[in-house]
PDB file of N, CA and C in Angstrom:
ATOM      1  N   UNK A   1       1.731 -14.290   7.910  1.00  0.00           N
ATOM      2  CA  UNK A   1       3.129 -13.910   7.880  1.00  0.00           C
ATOM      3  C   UNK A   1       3.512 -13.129   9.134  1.00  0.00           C
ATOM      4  N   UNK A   2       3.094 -13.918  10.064  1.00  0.00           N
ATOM      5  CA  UNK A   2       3.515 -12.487  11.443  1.00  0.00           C
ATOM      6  C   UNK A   2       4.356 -12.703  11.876  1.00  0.00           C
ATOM      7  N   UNK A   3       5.269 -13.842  11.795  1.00  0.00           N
ATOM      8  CA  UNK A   3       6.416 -14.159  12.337  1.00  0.00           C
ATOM      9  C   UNK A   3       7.733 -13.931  11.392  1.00  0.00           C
ATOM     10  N   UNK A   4       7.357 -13.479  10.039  1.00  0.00           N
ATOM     11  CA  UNK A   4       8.084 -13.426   9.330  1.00  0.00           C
ATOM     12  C   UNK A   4       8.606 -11.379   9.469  1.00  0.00           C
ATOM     13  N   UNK A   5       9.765 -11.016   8.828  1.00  0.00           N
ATOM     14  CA  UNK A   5      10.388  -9.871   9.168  1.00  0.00           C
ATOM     15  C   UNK A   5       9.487  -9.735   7.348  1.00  0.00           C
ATOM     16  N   UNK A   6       8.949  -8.197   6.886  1.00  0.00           N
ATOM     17  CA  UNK A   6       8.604  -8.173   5.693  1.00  0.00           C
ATOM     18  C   UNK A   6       9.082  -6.935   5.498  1.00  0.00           C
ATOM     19  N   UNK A   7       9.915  -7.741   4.094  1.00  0.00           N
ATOM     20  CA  UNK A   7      10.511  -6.543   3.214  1.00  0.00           C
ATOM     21  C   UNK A   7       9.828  -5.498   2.098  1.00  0.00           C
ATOM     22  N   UNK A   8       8.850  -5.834   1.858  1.00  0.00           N
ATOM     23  CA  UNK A   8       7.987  -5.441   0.705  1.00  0.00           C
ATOM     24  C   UNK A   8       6.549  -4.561   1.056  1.00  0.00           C
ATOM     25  N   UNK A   9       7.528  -3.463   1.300  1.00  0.00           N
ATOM     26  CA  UNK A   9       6.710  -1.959   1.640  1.00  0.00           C
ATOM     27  C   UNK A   9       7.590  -0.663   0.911  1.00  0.00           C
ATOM     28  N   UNK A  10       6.170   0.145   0.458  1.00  0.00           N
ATOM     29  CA  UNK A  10       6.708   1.372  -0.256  1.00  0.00           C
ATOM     30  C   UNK A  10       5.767   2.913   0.370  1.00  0.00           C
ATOM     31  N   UNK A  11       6.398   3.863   0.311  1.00  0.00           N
ATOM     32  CA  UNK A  11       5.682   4.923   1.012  1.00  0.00           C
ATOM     33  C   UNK A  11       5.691   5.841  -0.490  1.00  0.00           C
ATOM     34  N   UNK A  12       4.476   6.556  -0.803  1.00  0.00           N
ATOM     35  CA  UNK A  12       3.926   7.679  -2.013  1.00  0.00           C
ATOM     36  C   UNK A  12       3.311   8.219  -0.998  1.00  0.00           C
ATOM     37  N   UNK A  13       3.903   9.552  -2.298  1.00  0.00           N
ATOM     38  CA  UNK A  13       3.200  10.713  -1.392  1.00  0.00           C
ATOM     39  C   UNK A  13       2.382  11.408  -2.684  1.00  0.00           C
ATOM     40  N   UNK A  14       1.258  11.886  -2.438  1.00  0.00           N
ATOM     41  CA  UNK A  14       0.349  12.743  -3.366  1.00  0.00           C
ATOM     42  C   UNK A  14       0.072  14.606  -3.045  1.00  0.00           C
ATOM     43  N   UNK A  15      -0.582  15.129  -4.066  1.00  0.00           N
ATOM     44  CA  UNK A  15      -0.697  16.119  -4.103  1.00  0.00           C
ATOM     45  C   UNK A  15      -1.800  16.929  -3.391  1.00  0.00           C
ATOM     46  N   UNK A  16      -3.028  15.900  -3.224  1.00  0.00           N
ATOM     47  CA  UNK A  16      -4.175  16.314  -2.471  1.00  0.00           C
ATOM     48  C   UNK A  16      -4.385  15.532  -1.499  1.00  0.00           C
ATOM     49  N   UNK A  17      -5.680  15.484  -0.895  1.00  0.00           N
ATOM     50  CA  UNK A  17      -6.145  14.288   0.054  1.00  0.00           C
ATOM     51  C   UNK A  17      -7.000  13.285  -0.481  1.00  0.00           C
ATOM     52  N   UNK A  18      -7.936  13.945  -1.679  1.00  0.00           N
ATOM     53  CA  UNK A  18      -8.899  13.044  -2.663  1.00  0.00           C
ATOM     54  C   UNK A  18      -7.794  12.022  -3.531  1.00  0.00           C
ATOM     55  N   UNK A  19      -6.790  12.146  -3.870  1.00  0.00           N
ATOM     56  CA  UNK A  19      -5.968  11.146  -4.447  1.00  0.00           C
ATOM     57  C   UNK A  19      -5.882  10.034  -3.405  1.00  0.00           C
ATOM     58  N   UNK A  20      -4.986  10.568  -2.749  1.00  0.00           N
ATOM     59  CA  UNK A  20      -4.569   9.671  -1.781  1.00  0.00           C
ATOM     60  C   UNK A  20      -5.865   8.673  -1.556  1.00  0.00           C
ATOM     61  N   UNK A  21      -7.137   9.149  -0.917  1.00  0.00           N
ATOM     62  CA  UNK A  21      -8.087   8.117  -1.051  1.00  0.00           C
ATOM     63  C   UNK A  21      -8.330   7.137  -2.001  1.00  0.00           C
ATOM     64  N   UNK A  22      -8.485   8.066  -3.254  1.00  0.00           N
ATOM     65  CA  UNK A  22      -9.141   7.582  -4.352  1.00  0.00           C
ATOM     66  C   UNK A  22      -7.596   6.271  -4.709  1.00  0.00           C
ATOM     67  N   UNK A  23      -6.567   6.560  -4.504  1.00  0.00           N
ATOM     68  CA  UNK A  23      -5.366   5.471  -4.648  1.00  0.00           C
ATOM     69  C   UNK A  23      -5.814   4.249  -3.882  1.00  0.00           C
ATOM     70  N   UNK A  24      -5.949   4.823  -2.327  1.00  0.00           N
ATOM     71  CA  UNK A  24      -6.079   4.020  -1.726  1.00  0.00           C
ATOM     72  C   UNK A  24      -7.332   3.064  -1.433  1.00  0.00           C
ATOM     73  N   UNK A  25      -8.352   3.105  -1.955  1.00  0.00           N
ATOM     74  CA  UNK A  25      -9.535   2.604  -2.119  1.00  0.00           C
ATOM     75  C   UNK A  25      -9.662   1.606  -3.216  1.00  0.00           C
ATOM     76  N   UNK A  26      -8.735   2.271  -4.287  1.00  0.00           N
ATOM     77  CA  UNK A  26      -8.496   1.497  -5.550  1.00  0.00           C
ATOM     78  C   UNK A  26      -7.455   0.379  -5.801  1.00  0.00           C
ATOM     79  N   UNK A  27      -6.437  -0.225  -4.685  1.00  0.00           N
ATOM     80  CA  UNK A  27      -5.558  -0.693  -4.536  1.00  0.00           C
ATOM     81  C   UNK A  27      -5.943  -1.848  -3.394  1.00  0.00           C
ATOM     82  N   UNK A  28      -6.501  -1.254  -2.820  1.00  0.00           N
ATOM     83  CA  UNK A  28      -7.034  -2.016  -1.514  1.00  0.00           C
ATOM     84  C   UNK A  28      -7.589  -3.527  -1.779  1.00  0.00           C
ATOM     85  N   UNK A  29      -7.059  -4.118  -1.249  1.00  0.00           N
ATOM     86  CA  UNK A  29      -7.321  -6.211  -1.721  1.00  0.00           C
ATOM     87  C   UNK A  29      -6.741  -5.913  -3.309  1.00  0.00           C
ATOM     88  N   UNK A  30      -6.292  -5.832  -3.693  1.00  0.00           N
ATOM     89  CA  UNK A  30      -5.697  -6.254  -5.162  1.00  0.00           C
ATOM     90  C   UNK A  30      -4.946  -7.355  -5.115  1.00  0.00           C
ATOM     91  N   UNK A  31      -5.056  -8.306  -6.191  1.00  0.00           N
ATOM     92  CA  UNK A  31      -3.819  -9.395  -6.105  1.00  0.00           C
ATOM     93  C   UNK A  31      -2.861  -8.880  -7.581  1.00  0.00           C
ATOM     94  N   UNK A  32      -1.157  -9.169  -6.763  1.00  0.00           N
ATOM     95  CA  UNK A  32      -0.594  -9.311  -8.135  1.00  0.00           C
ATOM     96  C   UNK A  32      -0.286 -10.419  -7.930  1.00  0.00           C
ATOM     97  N   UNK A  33       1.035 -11.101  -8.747  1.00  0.00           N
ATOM     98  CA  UNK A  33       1.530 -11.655  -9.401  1.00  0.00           C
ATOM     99  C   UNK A  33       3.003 -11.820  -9.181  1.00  0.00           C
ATOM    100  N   UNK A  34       3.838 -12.601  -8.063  1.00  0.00           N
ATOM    101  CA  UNK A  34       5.287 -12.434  -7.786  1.00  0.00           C
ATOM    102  C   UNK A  34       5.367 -13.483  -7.913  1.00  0.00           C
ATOM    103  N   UNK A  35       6.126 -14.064  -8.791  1.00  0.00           N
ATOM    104  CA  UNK A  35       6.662 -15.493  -9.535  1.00  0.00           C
ATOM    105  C   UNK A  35       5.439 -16.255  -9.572  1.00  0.00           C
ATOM    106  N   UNK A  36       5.347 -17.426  -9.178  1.00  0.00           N
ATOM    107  CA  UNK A  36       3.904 -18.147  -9.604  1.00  0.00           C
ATOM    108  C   UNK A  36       3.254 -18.084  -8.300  1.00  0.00           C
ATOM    109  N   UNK A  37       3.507 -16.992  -7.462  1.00  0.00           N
ATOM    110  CA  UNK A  37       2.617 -16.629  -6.074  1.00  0.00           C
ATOM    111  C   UNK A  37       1.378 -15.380  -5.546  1.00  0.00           C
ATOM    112  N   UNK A  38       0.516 -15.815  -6.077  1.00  0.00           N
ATOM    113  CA  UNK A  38      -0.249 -13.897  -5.986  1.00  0.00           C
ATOM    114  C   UNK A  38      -0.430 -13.073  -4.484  1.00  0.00           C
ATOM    115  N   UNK A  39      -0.140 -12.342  -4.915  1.00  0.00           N
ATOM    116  CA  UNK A  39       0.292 -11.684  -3.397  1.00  0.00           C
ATOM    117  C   UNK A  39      -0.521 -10.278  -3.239  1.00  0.00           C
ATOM    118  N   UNK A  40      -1.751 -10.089  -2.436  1.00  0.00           N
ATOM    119  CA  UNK A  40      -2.876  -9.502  -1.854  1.00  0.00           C
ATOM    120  C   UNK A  40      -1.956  -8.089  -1.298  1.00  0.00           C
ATOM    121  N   UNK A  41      -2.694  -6.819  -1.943  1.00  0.00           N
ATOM    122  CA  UNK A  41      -1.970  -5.585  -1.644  1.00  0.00           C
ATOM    123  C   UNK A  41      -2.736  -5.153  -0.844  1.00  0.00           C
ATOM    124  N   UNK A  42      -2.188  -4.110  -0.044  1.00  0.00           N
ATOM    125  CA  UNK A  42      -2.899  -3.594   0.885  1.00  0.00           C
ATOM    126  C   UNK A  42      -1.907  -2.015   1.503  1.00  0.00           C
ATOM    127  N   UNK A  43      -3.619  -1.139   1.340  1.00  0.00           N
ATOM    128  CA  UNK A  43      -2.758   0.235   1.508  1.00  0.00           C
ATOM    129  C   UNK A  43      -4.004   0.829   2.422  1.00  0.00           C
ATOM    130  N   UNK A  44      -2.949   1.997   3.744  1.00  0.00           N
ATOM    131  CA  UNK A  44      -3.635   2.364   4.372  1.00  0.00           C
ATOM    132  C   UNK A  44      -3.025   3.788   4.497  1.00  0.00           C
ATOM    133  N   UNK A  45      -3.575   4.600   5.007  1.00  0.00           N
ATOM    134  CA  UNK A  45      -3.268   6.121   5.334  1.00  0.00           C
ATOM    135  C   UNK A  45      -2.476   6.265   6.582  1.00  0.00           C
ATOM    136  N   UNK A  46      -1.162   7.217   6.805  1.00  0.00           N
ATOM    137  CA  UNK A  46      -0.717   7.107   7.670  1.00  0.00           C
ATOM    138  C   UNK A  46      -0.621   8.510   8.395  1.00  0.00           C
ATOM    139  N   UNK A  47      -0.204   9.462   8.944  1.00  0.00           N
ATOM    140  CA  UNK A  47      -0.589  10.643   9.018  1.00  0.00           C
ATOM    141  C   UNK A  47       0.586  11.189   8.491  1.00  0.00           C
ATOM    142  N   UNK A  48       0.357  12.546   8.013  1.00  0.00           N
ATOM    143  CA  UNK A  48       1.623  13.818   7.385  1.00  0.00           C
ATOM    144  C   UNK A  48       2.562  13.742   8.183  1.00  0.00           C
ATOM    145  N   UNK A  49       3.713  13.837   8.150  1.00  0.00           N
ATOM    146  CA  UNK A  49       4.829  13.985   8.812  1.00  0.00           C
ATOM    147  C   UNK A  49       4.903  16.128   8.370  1.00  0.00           C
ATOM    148  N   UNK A  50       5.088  16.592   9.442  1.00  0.00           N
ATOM    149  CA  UNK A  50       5.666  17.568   9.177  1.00  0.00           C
ATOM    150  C   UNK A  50       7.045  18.674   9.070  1.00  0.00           C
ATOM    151  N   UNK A  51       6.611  19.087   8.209  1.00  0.00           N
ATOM    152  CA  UNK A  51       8.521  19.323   7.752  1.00  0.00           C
ATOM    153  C   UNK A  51       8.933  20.897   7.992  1.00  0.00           C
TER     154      UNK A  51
END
């Protein structure tokens, strides 16, 4: 899909840093299920924005 523009991204935010892993480790290659198409998730760490 690299030529394609992709709409289907979400940003969470957690309370520690062990979540965030433990989310992200656990999510990582998952397939769901969008109409009769399964579609491979994928989550990576991005750095803190500070406020």
């Amino acid at each position: 899909m690299p030529a394609a523009k992709r709409k289907d991204f979400g940003f969470v935010t957690f309370d520690t840093h062990d979540n965030v892993v433990a989310c992200a480790e656990g999510i990582n290659n998952a397939e769901l299920l969008e109409g009769n198409d399964e579609v491979k998730v994928r989550a990576r760490l991005s750095r803190q924005v500070n406020k």
